[in-house]
Every structure is written in C-alpha cells, then in structure tokens.
C-alpha atoms as a PDB file:
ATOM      1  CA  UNK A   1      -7.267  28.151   5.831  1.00  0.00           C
ATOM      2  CA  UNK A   2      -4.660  26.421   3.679  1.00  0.00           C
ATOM      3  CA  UNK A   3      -3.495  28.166   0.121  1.00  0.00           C
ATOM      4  CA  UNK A   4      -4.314  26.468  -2.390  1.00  0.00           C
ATOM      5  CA  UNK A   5      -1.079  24.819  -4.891  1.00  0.00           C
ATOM      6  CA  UNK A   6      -1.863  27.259  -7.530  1.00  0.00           C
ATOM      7  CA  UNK A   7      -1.926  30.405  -5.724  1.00  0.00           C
ATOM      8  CA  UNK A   8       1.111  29.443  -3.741  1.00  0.00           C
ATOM      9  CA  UNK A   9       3.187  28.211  -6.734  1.00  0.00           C
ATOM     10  CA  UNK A  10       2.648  32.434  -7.365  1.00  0.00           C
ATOM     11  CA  UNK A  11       3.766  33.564  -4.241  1.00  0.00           C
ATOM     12  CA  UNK A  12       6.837  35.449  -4.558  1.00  0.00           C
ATOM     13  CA  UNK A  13       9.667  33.241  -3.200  1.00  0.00           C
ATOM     14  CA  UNK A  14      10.711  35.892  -0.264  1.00  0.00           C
ATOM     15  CA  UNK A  15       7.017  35.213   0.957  1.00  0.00           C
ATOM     16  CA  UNK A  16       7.313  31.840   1.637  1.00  0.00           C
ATOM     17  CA  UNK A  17       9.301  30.099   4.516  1.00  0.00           C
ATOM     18  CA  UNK A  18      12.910  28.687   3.468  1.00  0.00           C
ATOM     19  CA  UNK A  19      11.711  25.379   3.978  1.00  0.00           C
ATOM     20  CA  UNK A  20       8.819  26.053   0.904  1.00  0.00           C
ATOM     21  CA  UNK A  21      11.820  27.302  -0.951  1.00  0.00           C
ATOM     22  CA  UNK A  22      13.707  24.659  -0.596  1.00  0.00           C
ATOM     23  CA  UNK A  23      16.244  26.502   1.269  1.00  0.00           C
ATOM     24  CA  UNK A  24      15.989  24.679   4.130  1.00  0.00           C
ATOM     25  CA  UNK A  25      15.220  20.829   4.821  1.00  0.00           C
ATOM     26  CA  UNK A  26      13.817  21.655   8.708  1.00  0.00           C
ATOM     27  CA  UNK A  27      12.924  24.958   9.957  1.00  0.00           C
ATOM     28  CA  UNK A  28      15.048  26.516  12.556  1.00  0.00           C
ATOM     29  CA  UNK A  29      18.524  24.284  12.101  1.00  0.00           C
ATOM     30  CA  UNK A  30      21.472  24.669  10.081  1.00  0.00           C
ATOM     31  CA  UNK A  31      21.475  21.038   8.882  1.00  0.00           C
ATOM     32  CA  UNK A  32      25.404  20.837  10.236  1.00  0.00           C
ATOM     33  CA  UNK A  33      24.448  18.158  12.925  1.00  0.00           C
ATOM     34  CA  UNK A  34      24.399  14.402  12.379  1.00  0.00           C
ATOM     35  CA  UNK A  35      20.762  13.429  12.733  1.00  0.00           C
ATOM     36  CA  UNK A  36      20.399  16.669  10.540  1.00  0.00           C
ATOM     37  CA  UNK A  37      22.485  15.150   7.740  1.00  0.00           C
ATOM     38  CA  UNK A  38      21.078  11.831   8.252  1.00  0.00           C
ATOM     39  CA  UNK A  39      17.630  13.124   7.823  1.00  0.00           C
ATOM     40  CA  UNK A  40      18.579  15.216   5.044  1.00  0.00           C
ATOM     41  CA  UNK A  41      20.339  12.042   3.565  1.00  0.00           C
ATOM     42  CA  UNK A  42      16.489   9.929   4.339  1.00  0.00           C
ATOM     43  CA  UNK A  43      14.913  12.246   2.984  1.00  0.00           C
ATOM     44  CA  UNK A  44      16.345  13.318  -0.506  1.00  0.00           C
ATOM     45  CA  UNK A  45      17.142   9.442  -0.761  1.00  0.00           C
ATOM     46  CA  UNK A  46      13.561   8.975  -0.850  1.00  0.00           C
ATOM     47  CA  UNK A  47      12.740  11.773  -2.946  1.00  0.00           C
ATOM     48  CA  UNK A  48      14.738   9.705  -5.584  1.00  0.00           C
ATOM     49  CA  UNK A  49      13.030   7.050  -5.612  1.00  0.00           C
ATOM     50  CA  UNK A  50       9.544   9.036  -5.865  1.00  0.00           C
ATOM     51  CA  UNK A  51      11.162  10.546  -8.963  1.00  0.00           C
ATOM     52  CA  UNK A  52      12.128  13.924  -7.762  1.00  0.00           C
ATOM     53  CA  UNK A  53      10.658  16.346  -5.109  1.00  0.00           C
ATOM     54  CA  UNK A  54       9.282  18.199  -8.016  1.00  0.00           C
ATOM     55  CA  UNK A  55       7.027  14.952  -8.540  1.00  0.00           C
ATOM     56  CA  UNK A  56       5.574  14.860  -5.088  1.00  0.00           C
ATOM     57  CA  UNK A  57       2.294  16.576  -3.842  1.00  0.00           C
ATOM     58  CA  UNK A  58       2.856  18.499  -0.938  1.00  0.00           C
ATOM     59  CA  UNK A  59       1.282  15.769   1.359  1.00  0.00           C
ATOM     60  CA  UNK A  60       3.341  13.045  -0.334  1.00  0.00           C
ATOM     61  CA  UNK A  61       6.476  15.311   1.124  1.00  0.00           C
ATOM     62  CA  UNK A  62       5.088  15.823   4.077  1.00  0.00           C
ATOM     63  CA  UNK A  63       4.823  11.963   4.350  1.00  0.00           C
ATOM     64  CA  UNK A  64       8.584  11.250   2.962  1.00  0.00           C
ATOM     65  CA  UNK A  65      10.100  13.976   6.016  1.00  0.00           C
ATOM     66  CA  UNK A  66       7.871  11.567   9.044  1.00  0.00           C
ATOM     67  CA  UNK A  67       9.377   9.166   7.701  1.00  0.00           C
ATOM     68  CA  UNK A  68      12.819  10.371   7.640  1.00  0.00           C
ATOM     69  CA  UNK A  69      12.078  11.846  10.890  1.00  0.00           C
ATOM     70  CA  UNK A  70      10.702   8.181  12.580  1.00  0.00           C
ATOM     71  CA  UNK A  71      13.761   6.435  10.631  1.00  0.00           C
ATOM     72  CA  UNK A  72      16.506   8.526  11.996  1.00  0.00           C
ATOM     73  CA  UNK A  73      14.462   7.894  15.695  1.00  0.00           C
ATOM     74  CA  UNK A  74      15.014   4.161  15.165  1.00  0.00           C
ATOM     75  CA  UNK A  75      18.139   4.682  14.379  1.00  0.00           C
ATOM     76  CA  UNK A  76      19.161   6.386  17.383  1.00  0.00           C
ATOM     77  CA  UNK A  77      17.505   3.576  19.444  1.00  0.00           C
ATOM     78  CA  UNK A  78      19.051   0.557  17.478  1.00  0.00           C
ATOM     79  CA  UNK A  79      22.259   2.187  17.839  1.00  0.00           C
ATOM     80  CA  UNK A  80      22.010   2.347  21.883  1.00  0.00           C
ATOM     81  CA  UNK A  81      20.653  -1.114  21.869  1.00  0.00           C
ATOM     82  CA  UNK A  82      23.896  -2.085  19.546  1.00  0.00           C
ATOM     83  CA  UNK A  83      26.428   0.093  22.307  1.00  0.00           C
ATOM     84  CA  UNK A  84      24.270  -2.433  25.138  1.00  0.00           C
ATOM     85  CA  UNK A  85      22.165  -0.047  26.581  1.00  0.00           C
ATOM     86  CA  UNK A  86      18.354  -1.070  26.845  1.00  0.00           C
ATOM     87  CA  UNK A  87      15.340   0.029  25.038  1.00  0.00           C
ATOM     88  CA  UNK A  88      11.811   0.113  25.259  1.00  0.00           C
ATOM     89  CA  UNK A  89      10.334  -2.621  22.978  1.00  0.00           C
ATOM     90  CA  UNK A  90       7.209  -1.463  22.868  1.00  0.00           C
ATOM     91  CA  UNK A  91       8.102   1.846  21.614  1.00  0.00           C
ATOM     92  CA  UNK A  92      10.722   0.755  18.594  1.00  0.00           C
ATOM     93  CA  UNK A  93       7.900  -2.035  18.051  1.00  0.00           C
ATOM     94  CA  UNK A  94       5.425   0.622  17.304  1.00  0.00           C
ATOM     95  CA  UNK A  95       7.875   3.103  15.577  1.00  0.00           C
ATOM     96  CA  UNK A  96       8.637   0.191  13.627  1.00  0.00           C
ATOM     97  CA  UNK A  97       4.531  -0.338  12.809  1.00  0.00           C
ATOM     98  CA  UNK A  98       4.297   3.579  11.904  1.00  0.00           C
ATOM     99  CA  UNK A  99       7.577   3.271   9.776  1.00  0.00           C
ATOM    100  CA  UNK A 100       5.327   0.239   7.918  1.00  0.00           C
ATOM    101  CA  UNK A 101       2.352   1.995   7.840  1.00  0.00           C
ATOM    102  CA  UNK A 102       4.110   5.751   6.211  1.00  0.00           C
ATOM    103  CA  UNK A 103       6.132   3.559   3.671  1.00  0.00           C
ATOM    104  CA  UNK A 104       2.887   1.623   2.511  1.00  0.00           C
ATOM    105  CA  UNK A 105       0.899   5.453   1.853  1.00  0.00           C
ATOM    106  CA  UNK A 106       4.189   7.162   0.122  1.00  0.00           C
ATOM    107  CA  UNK A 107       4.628   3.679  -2.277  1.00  0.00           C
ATOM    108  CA  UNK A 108       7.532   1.318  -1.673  1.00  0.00           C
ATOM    109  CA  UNK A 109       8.053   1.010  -5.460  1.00  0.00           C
ATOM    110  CA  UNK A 110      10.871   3.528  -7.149  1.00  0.00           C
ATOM    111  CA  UNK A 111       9.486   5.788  -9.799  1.00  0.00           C
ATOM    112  CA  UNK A 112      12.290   6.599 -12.157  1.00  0.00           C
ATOM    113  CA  UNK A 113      12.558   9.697 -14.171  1.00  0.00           C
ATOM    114  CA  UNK A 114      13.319   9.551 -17.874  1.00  0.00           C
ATOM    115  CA  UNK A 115      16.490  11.207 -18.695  1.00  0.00           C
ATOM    116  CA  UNK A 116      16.951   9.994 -22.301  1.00  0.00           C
ATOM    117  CA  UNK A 117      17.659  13.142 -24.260  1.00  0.00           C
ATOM    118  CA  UNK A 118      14.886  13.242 -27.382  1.00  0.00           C
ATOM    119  CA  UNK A 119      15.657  12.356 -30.534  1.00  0.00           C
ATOM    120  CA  UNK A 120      15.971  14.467 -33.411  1.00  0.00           C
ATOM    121  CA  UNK A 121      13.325  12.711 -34.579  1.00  0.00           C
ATOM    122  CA  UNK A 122      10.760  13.696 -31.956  1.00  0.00           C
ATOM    123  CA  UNK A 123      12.421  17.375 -31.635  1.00  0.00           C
ATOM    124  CA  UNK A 124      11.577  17.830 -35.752  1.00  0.00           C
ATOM    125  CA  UNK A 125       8.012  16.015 -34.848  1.00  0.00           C
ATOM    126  CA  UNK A 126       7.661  19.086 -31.698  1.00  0.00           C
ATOM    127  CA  UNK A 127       8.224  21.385 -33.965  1.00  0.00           C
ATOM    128  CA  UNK A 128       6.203  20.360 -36.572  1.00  0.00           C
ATOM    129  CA  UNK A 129       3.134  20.109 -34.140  1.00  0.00           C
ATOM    130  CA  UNK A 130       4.412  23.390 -32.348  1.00  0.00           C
ATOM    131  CA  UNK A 131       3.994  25.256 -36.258  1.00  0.00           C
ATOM    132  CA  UNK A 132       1.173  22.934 -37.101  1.00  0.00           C
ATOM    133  CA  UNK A 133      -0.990  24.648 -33.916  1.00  0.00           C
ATOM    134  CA  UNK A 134       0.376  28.260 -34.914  1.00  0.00           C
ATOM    135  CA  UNK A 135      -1.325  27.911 -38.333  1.00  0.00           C
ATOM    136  CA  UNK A 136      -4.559  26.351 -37.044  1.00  0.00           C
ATOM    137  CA  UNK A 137      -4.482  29.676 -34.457  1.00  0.00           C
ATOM    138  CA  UNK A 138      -3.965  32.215 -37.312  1.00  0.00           C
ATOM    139  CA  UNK A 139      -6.851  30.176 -40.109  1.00  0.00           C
ATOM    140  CA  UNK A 140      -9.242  30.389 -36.921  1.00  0.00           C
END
C-alpha cells in the first residue's frame, strides 16, 4: 500500500532509500559511468525547466527519470547508427513515440522560478500582516 506524501515527508531521512533522499539519482550505481552522468545530466536538466524537483509531485518525477532513461536509450542507438552500424527502426520509431507521449504528460513548457529577492516594501508589508494576525490571535 503506498504512503501517503504527508506521512512520508515525516519519515526520518535514514528510513527512506537514498534515492527518496536525494542521495542518489538511481538505486544501486555510483553515477561515475557515462550513461549515468548523462541521465543524471537529462534528468536535473529537466527538473529545471519544471521549476525545481521540489516543485514536482512524485509521479511528475517519476515521469521526468523514463524519460531520461528512454532519452539516453536513443541516444545510444543514434550514436551506433552515426558510427554505421544498423538499428532496428521499429524500435527507435516507437522509443521515439513514447519519448512524445512522456514529454506531452510532464509539460513541454519551462516553468521558471522567481528568484527576485523581495522588496523592502513587501518585507515591511510581511511583517505588518505577520503582527497584524498576532493581535487578532491575542483580542480573540
């Protein structure tokens, strides 16, 4: 039975895998070898443009590392067909259709994260609402 987000968001960290902790992009490598990086690299390039792993629902990331995972497959076969060595057609044609179909359920569009520091404006106006809040707590 799966756990649900909010229970598992209390685990304590040395009770989840490395990969939940973020230790760890795949379970069971050391992320040294090339198609390791170059998922790695897929994957986190992704995560960018989703606005941060910390933005994604757990199925979303599940989603993004398929699609790392079928990109760096293609990869590997467009790179033998570039050295002159055959491939099958019919299975880089339908890699290619499940690469379409995973990059049309994550989004194609980038989500950008806003980094503008506030204002001082708007850091006053926090405060004033944070105090504001206190006060109606206390008169209640």
């Amino acid at each position: 039975m799966p756990v649900p987000s909010a229970i598992k968001e209390r685990a304590k960290s040395h009770a989840r895998s490395r990969v939940s902790n973020g230790k760890d992009i795949l379970p069971g490598t050391d992320g040294r070898s090339l198609i390791a990086r170059r998922y790695r690299d897929i994957s986190f390039a992704i995560f960018a443009d989703a606005g941060g792993i910390e933005q994604c629902s757990e199925a979303r990331q599940q989603l993004i590392r398929r699609f790392a995972a079928s990109s760096v497959i293609a990869e590997m076969m467009e790179a033998r067909l570039a050295n002159g060595e055959t491939i099958n057609i019919t299975e880089h044609s339908q890699l290619s259709s499940t690469l379409t179909r995973l990059a049309t359920r994550i989004g194609l569009e980038r989500r950008g994260r806003d980094v503008t520091p506030p204002t001082l404006d708007q850091i006053a106006q926090e405060i004033d609402d944070e105090r504001a809040a206190e006060q109606e707590g206390v008169a209640s």
